[in-house]
N, C-alpha and C. Protein backbone atom coordinates (compact mmCIF):
# COMPACT_ATOMS: atom_id res chain seq x y z
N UNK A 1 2.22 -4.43 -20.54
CA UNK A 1 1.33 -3.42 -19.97
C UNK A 1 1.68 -3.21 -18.49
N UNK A 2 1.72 -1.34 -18.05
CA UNK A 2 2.46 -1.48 -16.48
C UNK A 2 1.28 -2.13 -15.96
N UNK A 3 1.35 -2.17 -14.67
CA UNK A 3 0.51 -2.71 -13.49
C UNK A 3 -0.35 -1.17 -12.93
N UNK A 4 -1.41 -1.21 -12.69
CA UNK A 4 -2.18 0.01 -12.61
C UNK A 4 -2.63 0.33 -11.18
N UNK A 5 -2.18 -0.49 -10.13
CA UNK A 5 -2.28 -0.68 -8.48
C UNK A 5 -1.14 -1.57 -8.11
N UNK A 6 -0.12 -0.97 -7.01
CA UNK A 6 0.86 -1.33 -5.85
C UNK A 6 0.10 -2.94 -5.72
N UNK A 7 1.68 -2.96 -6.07
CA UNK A 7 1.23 -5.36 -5.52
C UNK A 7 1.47 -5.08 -4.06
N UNK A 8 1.67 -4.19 -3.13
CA UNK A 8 1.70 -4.21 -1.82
C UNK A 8 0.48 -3.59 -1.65
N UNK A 9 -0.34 -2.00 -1.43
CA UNK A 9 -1.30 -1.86 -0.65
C UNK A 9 -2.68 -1.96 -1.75
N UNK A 10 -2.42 -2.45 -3.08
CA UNK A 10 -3.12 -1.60 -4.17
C UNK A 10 -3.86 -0.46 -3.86
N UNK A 11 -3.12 0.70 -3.82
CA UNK A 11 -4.06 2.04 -4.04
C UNK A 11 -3.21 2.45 -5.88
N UNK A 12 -4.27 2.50 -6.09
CA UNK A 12 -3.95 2.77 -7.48
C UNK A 12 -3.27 4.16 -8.20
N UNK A 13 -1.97 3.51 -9.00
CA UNK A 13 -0.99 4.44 -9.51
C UNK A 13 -1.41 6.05 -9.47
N UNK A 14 -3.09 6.29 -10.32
CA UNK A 14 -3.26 7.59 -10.79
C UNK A 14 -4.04 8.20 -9.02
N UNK A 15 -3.60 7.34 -8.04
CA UNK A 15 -3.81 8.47 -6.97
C UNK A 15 -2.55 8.61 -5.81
N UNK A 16 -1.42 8.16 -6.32
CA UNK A 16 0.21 8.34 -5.94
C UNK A 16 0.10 9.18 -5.82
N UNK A 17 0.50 10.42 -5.10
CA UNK A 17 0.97 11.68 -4.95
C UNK A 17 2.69 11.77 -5.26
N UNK A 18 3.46 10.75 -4.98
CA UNK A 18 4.49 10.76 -4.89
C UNK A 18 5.25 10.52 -6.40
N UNK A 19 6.61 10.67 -6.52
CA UNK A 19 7.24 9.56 -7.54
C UNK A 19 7.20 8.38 -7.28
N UNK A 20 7.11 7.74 -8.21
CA UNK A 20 7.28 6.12 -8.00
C UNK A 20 8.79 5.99 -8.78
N UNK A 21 9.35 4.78 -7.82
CA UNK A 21 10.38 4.57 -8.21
C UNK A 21 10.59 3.02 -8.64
N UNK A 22 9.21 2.36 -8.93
CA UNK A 22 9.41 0.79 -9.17
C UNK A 22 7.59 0.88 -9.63
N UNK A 23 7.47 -0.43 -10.51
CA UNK A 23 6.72 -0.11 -11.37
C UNK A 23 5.88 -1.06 -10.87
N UNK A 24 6.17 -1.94 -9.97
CA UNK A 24 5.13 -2.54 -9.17
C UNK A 24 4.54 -2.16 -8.16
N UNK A 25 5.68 -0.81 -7.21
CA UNK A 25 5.01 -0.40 -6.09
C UNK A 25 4.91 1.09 -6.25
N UNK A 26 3.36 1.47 -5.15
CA UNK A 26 3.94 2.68 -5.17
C UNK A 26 4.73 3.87 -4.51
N UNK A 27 4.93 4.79 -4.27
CA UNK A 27 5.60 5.79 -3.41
C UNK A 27 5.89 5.75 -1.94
N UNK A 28 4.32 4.54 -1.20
CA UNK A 28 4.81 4.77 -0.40
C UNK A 28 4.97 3.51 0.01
N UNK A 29 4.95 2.25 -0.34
CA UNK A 29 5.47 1.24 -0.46
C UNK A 29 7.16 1.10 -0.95
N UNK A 30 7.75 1.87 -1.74
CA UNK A 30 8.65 1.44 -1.98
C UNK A 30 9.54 2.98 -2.20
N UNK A 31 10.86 3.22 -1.61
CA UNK A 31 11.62 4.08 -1.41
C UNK A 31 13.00 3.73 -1.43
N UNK A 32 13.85 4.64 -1.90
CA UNK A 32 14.95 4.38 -1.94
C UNK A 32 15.81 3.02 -2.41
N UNK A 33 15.17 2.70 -3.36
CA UNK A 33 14.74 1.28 -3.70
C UNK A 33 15.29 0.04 -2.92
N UNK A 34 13.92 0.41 -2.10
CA UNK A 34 13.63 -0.87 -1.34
C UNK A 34 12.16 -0.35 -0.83
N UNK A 35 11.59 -1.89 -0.58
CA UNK A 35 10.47 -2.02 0.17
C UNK A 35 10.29 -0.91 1.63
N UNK A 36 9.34 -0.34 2.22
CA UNK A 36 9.32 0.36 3.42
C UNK A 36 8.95 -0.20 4.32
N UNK A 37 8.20 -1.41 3.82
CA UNK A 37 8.03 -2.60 4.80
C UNK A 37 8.66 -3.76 4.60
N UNK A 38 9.49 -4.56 5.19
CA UNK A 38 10.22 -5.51 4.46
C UNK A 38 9.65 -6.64 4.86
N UNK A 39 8.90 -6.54 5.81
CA UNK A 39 8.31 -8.06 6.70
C UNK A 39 7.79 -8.50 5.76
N UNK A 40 7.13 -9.61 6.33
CA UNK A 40 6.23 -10.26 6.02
C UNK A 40 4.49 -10.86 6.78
N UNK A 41 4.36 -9.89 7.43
CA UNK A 41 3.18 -9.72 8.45
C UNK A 41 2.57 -9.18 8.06
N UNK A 42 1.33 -9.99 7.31
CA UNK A 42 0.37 -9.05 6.69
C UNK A 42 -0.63 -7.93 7.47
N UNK A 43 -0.80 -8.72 8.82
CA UNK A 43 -1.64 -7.97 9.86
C UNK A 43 -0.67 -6.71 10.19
N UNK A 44 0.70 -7.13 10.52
CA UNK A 44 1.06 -5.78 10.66
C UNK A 44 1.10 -4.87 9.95
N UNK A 45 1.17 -5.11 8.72
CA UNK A 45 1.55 -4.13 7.27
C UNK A 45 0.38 -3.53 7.38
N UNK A 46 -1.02 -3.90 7.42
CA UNK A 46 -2.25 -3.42 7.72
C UNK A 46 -2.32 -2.49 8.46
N UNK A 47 -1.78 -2.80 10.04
CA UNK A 47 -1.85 -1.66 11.20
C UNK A 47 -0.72 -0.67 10.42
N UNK A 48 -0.32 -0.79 10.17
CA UNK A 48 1.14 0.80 9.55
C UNK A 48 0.17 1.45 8.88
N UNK A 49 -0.36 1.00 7.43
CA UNK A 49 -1.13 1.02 6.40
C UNK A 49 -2.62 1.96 6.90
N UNK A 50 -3.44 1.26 7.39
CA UNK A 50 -4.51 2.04 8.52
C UNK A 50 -3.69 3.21 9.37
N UNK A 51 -3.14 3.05 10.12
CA UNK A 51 -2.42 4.66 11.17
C UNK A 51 -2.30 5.49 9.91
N UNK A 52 -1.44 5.17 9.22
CA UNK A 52 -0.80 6.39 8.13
C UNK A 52 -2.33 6.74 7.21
N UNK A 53 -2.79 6.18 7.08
CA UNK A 53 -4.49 6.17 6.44
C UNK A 53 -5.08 7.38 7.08
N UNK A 54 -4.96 7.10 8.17
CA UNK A 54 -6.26 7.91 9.53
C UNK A 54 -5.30 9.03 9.57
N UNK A 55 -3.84 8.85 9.48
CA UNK A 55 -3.00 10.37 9.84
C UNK A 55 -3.08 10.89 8.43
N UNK A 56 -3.22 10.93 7.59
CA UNK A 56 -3.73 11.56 6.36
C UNK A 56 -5.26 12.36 6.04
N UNK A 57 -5.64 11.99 7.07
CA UNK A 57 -7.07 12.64 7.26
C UNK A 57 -8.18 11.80 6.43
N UNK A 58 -7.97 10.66 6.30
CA UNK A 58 -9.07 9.55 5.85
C UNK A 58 -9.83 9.30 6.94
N UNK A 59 -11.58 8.89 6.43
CA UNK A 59 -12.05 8.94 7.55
C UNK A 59 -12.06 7.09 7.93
N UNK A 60 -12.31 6.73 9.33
CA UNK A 60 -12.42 5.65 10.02
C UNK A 60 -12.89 4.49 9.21
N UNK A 61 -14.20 4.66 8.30
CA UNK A 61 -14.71 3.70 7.46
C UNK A 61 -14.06 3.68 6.35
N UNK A 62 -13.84 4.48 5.33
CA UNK A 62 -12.68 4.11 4.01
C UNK A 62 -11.69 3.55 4.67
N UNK A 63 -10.94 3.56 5.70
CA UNK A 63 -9.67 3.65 5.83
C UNK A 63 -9.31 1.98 6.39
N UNK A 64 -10.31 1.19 6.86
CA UNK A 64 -10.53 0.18 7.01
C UNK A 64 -11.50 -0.84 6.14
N UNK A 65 -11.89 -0.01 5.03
CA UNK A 65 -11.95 -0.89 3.59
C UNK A 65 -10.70 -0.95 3.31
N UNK A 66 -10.33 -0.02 2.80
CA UNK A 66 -9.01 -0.38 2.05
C UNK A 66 -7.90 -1.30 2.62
N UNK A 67 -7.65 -0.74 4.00
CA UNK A 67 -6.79 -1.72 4.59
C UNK A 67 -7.44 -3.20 4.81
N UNK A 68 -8.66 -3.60 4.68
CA UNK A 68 -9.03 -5.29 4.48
C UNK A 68 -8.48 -5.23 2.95
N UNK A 69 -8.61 -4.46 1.80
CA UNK A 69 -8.38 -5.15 0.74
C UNK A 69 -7.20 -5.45 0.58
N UNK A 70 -5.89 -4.51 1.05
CA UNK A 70 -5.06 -5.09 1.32
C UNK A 70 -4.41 -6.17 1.14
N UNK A 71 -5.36 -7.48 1.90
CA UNK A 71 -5.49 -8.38 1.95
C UNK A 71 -5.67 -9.53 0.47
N UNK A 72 -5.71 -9.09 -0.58
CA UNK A 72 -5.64 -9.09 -1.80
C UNK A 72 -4.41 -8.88 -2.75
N UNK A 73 -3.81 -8.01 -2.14
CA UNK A 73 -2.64 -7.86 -2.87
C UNK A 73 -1.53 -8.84 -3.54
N UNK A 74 -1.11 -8.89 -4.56
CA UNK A 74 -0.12 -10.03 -4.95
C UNK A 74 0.82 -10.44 -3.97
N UNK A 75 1.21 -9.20 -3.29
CA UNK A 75 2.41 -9.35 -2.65
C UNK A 75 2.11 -10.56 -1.30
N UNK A 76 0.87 -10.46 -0.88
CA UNK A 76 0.33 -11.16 0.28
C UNK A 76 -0.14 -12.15 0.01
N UNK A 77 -0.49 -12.75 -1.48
CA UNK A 77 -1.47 -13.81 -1.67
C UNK A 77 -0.12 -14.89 -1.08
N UNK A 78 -0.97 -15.84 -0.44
CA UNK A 78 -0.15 -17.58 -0.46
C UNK A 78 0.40 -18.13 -1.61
């Protein structure tokens, strides 16, 4: 069964705008196949994650739920 949310930001597959090109991440997590973030800084991945949030026209409060859940993601767990 695919995975139904990005193991990097989980925003979930059916609200991708993009192609996905890997079946764990989505569009804008993963390009040209590779990661768009390659670190490993979860706080930073957050601040990218939030800016590009708020420059999309999300408002201040969604946009900093989502980026705490983030914090959840497979890709970030210990």
């Amino acid at each position: 069964m695919p995975n139904k949310k990005c193991e990097s930001c989980l925003m979930p597959f059916s609200k991708d705008p993009g192609t996905r090109e890997s079946e764990q991440y989505c569009s804008y997590c993963f390009q040209n196949g590779k990661l768009t973030y390659e670190g490993n800084d979860v706080k930073e991945f957050k601040k990218h994650s939030y800016d590009a949030m708020r420059a999309k026209g999300m408002g201040q409060v969604k946009a900093k739920f989502f980026t705490w859940m983030i914090g959840f993601a497979p890709r970030w767990k210990k």
